[in-house]
PDB file of N, CA and C in Angstrom:
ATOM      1  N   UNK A   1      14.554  -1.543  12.789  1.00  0.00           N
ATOM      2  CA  UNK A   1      14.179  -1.332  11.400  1.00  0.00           C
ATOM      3  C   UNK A   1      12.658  -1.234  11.311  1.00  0.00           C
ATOM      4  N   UNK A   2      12.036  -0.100  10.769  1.00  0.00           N
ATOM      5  CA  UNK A   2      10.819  -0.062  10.323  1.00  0.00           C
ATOM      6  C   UNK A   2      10.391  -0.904   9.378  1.00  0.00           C
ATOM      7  N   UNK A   3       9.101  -1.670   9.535  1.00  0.00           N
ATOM      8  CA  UNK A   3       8.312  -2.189   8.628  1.00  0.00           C
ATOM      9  C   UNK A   3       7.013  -1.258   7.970  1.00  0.00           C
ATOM     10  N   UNK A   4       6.552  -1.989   7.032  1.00  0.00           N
ATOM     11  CA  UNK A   4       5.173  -0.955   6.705  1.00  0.00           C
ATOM     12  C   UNK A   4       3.936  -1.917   5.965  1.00  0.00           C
ATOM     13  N   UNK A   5       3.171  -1.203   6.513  1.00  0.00           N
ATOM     14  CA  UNK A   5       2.348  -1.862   4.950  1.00  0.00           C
ATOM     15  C   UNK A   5       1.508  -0.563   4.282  1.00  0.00           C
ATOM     16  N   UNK A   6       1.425  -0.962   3.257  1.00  0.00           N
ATOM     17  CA  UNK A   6       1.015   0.417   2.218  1.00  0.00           C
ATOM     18  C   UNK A   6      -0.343  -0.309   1.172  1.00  0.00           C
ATOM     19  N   UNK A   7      -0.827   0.543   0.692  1.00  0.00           N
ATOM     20  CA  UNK A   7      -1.801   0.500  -0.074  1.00  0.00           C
ATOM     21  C   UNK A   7      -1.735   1.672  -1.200  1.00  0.00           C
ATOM     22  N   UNK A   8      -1.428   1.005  -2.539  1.00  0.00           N
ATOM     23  CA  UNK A   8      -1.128   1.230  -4.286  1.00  0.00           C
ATOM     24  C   UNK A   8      -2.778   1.528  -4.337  1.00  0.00           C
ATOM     25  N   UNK A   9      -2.719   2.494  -5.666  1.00  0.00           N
ATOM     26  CA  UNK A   9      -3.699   2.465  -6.748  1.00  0.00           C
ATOM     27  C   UNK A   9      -3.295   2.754  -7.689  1.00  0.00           C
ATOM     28  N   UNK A  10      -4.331   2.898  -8.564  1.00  0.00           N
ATOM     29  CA  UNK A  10      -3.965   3.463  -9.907  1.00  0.00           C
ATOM     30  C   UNK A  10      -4.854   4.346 -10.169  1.00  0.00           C
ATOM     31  N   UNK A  11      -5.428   4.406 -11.877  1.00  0.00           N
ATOM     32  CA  UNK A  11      -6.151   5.291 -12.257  1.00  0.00           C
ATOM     33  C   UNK A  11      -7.535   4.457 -12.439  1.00  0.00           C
ATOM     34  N   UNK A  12      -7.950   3.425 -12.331  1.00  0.00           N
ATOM     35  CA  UNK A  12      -8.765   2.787 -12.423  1.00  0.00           C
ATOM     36  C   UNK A  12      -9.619   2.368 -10.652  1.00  0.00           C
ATOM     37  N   UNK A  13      -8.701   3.250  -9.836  1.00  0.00           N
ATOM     38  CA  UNK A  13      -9.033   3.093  -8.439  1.00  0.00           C
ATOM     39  C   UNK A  13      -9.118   1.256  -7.666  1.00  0.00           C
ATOM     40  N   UNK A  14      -7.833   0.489  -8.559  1.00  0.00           N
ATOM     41  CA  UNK A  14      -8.391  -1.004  -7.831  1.00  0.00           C
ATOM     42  C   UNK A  14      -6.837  -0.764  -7.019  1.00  0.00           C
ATOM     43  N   UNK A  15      -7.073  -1.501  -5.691  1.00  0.00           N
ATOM     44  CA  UNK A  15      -6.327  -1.065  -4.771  1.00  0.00           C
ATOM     45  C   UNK A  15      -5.600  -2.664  -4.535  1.00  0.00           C
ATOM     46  N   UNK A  16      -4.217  -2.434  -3.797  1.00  0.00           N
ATOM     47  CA  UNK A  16      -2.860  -3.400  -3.797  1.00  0.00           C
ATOM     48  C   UNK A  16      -2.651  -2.549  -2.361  1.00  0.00           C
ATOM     49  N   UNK A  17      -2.624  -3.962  -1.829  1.00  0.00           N
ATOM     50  CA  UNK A  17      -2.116  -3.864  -0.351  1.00  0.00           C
ATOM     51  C   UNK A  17      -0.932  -4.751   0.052  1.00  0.00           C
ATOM     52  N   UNK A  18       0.238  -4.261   0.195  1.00  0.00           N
ATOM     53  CA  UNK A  18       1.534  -4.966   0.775  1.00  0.00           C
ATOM     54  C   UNK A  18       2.203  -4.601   1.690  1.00  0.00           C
ATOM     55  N   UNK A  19       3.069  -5.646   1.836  1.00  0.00           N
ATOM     56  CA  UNK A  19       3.808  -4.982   3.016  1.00  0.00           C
ATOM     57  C   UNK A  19       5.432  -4.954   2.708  1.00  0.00           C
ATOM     58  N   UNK A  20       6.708  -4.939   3.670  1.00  0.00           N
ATOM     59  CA  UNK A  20       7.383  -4.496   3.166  1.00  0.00           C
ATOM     60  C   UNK A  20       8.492  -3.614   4.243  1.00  0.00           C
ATOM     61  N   UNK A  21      10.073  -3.488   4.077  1.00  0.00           N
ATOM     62  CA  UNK A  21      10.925  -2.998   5.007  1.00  0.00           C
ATOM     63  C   UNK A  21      11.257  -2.122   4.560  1.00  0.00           C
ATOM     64  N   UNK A  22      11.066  -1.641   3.295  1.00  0.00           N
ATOM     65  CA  UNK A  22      11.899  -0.200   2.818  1.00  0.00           C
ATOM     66  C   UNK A  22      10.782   0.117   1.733  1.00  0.00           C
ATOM     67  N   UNK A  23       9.858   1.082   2.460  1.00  0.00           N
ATOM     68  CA  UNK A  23       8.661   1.514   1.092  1.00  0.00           C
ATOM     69  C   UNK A  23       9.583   2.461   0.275  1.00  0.00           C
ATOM     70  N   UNK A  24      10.228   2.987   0.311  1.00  0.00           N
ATOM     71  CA  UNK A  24      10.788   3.786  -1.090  1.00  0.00           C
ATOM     72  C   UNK A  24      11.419   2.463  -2.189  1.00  0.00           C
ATOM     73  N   UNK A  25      11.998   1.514  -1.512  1.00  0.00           N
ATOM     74  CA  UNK A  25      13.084   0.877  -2.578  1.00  0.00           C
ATOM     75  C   UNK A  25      11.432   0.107  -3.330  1.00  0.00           C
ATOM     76  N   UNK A  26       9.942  -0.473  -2.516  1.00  0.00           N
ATOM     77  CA  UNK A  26       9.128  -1.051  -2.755  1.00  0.00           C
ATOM     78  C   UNK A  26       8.637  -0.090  -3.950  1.00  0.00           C
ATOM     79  N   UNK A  27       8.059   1.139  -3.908  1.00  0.00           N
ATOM     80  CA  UNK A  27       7.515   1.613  -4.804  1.00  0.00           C
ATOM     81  C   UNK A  27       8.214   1.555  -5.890  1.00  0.00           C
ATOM     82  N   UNK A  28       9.980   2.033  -5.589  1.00  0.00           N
ATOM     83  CA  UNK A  28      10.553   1.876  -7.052  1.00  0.00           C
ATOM     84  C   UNK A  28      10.412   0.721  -7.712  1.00  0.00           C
ATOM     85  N   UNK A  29      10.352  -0.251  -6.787  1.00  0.00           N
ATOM     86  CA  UNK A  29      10.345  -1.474  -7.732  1.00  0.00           C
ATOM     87  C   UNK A  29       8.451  -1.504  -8.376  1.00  0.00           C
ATOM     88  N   UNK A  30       7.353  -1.197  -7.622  1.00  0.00           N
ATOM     89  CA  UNK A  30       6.504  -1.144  -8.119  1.00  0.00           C
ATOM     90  C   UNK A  30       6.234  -0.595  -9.761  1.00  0.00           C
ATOM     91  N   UNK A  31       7.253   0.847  -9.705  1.00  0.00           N
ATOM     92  CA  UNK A  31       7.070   1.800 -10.685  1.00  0.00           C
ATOM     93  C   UNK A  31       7.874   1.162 -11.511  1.00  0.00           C
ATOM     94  N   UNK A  32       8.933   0.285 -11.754  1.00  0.00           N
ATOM     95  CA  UNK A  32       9.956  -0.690 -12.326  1.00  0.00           C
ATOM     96  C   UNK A  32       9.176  -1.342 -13.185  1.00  0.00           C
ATOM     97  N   UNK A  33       7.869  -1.626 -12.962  1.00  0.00           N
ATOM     98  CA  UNK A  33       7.423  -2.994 -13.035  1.00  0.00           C
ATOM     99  C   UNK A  33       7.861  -4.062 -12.683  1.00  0.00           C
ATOM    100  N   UNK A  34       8.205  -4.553 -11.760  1.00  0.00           N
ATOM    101  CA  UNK A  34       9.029  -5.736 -11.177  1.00  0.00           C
ATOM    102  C   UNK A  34       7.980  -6.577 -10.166  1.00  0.00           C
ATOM    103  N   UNK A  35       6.886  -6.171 -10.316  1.00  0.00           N
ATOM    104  CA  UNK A  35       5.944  -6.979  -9.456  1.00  0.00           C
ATOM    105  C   UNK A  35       4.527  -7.309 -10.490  1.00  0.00           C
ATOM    106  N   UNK A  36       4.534  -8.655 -10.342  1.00  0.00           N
ATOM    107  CA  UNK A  36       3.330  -9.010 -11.381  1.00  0.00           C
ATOM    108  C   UNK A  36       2.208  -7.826 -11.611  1.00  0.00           C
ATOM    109  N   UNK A  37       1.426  -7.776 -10.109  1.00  0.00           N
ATOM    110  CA  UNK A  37       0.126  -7.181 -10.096  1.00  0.00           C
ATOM    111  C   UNK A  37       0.153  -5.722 -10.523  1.00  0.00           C
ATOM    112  N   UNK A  38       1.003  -5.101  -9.758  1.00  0.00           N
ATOM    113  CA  UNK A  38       1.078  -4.312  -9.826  1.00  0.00           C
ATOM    114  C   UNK A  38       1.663  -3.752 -11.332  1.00  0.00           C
ATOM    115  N   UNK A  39       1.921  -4.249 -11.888  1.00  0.00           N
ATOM    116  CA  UNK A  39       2.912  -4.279 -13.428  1.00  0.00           C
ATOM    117  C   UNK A  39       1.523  -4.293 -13.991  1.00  0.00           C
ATOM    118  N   UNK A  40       0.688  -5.733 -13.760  1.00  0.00           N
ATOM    119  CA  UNK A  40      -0.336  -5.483 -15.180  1.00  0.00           C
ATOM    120  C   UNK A  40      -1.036  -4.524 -15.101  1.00  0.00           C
ATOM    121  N   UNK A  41      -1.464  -3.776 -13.688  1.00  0.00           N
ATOM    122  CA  UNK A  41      -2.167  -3.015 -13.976  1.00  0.00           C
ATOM    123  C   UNK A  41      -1.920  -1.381 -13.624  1.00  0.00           C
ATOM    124  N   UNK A  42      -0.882  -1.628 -13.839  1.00  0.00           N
ATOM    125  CA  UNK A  42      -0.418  -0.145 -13.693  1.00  0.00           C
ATOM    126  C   UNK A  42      -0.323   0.357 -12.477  1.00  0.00           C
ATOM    127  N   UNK A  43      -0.157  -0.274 -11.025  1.00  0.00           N
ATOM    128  CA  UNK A  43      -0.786   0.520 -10.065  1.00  0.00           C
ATOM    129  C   UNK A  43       0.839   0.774  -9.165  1.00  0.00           C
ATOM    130  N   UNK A  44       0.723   2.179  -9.071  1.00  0.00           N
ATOM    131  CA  UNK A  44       2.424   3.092  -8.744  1.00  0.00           C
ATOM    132  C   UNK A  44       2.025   4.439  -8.170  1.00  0.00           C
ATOM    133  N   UNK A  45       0.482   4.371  -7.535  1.00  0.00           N
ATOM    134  CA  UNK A  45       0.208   5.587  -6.226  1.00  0.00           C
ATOM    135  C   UNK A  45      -0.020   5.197  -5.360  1.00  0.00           C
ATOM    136  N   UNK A  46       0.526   5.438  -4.193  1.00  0.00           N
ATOM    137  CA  UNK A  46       1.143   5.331  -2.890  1.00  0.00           C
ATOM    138  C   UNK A  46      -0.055   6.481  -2.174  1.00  0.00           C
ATOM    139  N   UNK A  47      -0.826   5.510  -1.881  1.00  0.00           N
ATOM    140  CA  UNK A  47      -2.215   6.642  -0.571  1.00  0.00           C
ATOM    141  C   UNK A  47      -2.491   6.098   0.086  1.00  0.00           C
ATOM    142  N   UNK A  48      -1.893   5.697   0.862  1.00  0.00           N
ATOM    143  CA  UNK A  48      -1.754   4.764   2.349  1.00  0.00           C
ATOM    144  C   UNK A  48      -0.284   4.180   3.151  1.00  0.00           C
ATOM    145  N   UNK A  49      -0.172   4.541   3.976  1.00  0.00           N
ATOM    146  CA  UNK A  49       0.983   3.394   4.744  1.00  0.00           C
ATOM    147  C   UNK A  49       1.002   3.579   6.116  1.00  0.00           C
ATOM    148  N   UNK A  50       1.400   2.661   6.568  1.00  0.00           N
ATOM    149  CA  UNK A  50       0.999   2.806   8.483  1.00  0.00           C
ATOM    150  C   UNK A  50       2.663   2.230   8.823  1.00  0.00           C
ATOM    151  N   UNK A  51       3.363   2.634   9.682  1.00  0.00           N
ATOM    152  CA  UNK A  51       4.830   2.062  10.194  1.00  0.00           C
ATOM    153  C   UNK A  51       4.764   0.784  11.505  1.00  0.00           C
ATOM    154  N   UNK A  52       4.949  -0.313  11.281  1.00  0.00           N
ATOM    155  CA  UNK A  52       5.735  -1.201  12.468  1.00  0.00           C
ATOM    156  C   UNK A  52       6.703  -1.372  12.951  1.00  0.00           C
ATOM    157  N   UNK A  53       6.888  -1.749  14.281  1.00  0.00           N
ATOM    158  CA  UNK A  53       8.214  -1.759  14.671  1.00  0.00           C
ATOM    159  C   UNK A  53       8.681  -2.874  14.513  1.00  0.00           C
ATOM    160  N   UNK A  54       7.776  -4.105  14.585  1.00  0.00           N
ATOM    161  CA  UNK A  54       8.079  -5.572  14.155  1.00  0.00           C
ATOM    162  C   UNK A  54       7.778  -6.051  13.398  1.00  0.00           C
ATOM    163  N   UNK A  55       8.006  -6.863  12.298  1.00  0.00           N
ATOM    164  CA  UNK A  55       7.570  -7.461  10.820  1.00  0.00           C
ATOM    165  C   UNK A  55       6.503  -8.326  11.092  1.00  0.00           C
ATOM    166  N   UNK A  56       5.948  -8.804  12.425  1.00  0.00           N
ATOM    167  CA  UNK A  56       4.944  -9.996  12.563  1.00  0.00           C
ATOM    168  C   UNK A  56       3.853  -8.587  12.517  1.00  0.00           C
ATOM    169  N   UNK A  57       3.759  -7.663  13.310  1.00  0.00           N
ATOM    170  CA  UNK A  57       2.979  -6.612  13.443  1.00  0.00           C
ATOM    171  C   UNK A  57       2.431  -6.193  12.139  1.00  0.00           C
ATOM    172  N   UNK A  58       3.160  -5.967  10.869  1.00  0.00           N
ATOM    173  CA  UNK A  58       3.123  -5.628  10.060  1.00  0.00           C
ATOM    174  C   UNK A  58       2.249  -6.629   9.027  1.00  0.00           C
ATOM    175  N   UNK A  59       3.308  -7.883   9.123  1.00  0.00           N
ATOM    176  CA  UNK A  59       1.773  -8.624   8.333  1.00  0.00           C
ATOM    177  C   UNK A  59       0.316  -9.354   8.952  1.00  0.00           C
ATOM    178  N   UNK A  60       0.829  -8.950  10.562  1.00  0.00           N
ATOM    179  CA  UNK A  60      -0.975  -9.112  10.588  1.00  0.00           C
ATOM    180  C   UNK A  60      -1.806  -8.190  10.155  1.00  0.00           C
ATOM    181  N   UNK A  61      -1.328  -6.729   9.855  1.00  0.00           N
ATOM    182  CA  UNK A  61      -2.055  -5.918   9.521  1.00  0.00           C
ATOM    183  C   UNK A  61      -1.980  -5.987   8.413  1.00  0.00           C
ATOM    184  N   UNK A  62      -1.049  -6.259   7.487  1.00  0.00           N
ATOM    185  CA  UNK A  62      -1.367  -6.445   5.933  1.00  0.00           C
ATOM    186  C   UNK A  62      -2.707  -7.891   5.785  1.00  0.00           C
ATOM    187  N   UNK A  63      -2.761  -8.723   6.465  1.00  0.00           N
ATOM    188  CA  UNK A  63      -3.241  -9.634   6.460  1.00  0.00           C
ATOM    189  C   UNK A  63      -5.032  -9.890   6.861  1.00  0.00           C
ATOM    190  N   UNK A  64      -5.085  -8.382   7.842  1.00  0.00           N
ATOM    191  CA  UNK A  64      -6.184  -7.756   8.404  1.00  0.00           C
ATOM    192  C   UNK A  64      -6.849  -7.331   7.257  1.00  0.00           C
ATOM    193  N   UNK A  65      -6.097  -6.437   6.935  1.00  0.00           N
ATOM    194  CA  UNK A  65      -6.457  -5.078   6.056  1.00  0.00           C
ATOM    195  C   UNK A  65      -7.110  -5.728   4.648  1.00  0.00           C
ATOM    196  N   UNK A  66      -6.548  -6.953   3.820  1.00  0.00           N
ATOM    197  CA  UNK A  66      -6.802  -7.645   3.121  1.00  0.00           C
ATOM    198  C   UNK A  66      -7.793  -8.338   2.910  1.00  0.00           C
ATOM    199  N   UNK A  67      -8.174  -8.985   4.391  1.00  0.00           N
ATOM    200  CA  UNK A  67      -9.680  -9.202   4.478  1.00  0.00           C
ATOM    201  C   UNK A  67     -10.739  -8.388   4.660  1.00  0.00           C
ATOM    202  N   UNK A  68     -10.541  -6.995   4.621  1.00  0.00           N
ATOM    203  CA  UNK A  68     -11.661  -6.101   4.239  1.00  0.00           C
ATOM    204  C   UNK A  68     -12.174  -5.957   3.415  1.00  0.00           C
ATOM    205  N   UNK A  69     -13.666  -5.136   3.105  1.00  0.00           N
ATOM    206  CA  UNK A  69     -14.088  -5.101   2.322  1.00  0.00           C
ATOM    207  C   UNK A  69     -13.428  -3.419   1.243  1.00  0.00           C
ATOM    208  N   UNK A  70     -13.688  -3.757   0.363  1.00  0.00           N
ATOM    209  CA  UNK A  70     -13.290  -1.925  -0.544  1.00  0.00           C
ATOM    210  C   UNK A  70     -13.727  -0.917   0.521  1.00  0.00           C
ATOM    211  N   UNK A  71     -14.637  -1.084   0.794  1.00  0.00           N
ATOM    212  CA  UNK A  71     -15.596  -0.014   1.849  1.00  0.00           C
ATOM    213  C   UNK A  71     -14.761   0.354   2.815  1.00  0.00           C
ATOM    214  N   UNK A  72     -14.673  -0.303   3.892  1.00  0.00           N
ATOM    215  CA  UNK A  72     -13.431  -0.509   4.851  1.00  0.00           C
ATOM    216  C   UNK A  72     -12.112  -0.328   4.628  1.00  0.00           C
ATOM    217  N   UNK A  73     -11.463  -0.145   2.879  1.00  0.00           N
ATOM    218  CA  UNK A  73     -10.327   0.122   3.287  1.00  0.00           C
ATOM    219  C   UNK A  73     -10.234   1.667   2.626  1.00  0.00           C
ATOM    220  N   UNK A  74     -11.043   1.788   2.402  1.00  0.00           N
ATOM    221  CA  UNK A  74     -11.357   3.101   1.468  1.00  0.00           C
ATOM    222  C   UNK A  74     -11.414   3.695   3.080  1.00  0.00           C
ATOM    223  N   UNK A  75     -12.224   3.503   3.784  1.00  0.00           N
ATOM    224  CA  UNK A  75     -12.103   4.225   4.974  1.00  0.00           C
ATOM    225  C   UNK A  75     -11.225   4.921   5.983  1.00  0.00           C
ATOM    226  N   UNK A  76     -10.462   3.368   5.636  1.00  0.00           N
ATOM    227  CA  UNK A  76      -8.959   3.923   6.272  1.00  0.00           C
ATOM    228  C   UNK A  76      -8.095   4.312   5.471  1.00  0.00           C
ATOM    229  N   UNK A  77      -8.147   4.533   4.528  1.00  0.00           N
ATOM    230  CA  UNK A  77      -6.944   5.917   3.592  1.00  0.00           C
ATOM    231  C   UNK A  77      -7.550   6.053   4.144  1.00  0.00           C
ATOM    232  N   UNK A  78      -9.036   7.307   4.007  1.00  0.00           N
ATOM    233  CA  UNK A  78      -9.149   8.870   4.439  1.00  0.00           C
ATOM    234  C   UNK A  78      -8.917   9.269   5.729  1.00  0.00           C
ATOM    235  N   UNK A  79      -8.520   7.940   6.825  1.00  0.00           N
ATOM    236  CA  UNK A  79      -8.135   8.458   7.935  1.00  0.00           C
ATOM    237  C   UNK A  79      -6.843   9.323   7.711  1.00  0.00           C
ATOM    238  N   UNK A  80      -6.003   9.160   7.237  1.00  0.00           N
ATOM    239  CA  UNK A  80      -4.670   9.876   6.317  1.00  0.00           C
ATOM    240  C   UNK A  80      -4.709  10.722   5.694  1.00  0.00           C
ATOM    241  N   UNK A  81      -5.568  10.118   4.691  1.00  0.00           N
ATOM    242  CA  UNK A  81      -5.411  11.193   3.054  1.00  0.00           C
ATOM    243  C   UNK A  81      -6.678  11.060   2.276  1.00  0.00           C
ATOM    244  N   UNK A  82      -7.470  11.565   3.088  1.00  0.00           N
ATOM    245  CA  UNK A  82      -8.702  12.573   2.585  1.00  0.00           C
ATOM    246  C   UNK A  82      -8.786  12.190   0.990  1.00  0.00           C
ATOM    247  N   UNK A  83      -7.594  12.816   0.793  1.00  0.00           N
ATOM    248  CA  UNK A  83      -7.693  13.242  -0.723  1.00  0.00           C
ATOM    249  C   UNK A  83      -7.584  12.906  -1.821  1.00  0.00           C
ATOM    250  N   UNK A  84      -6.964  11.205  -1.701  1.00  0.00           N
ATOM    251  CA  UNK A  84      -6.161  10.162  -1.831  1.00  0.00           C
ATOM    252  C   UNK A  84      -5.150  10.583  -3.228  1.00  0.00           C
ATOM    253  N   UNK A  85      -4.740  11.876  -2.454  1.00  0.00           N
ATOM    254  CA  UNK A  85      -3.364  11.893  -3.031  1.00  0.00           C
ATOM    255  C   UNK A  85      -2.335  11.078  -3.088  1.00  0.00           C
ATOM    256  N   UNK A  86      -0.940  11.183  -3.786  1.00  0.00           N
ATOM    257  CA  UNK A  86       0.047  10.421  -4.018  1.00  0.00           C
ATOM    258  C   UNK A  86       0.773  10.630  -3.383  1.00  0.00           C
ATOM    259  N   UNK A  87       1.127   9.660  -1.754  1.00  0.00           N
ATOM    260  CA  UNK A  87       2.033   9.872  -0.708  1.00  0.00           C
ATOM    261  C   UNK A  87       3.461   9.928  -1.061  1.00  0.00           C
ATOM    262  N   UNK A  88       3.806   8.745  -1.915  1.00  0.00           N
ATOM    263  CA  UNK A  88       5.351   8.629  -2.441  1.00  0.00           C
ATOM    264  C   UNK A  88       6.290   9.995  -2.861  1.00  0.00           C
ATOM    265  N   UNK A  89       7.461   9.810  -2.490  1.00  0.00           N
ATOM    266  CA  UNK A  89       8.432  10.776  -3.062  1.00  0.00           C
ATOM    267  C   UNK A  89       8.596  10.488  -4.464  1.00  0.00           C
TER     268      UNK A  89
END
């Protein structure tokens, strides 16, 4: 089973980093509102995600990634998505 961790925005550009075993059922629930943070502030664009094969893998990198600075993670979207288009289906 694939793991992931992904990185949300919105229109206000403040960024949500999680992790997670099924990013489609995650975003729906994002777009649901069913998750505090992401609920108050609207954030349901999907411009980032990297795949693990093991769930420990996954949240050290959610856990990594978290202790960065904006700078640093802004960096790594554009390793992806340049454009920081909306990855989600």
């Amino acid at each position: 089973m694939p793991y992931y961790v992904y990185i949300l925005t919105n229109k206000s550009n403040i960024l949500y980093v999680g992790v997670t075993n099924s990013l489609e059922r995650r975003i729906q629930e994002h777009r649901a509102k069913k998750r505090h943070f992401t609920s108050k502030y609207n954030i349901n664009k999907l411009i980032y995600y990297q795949e693990f094969d093991q769930i420990v893998d996954a949240i050290n990198a959610e856990k990594k990634i978290k202790g960065w600075t904006r700078q640093k993670k802004m960096e790594l979207i554009k390793t992806i998505n340049p454009e920081f288009n909306n990855l989600s289906i």
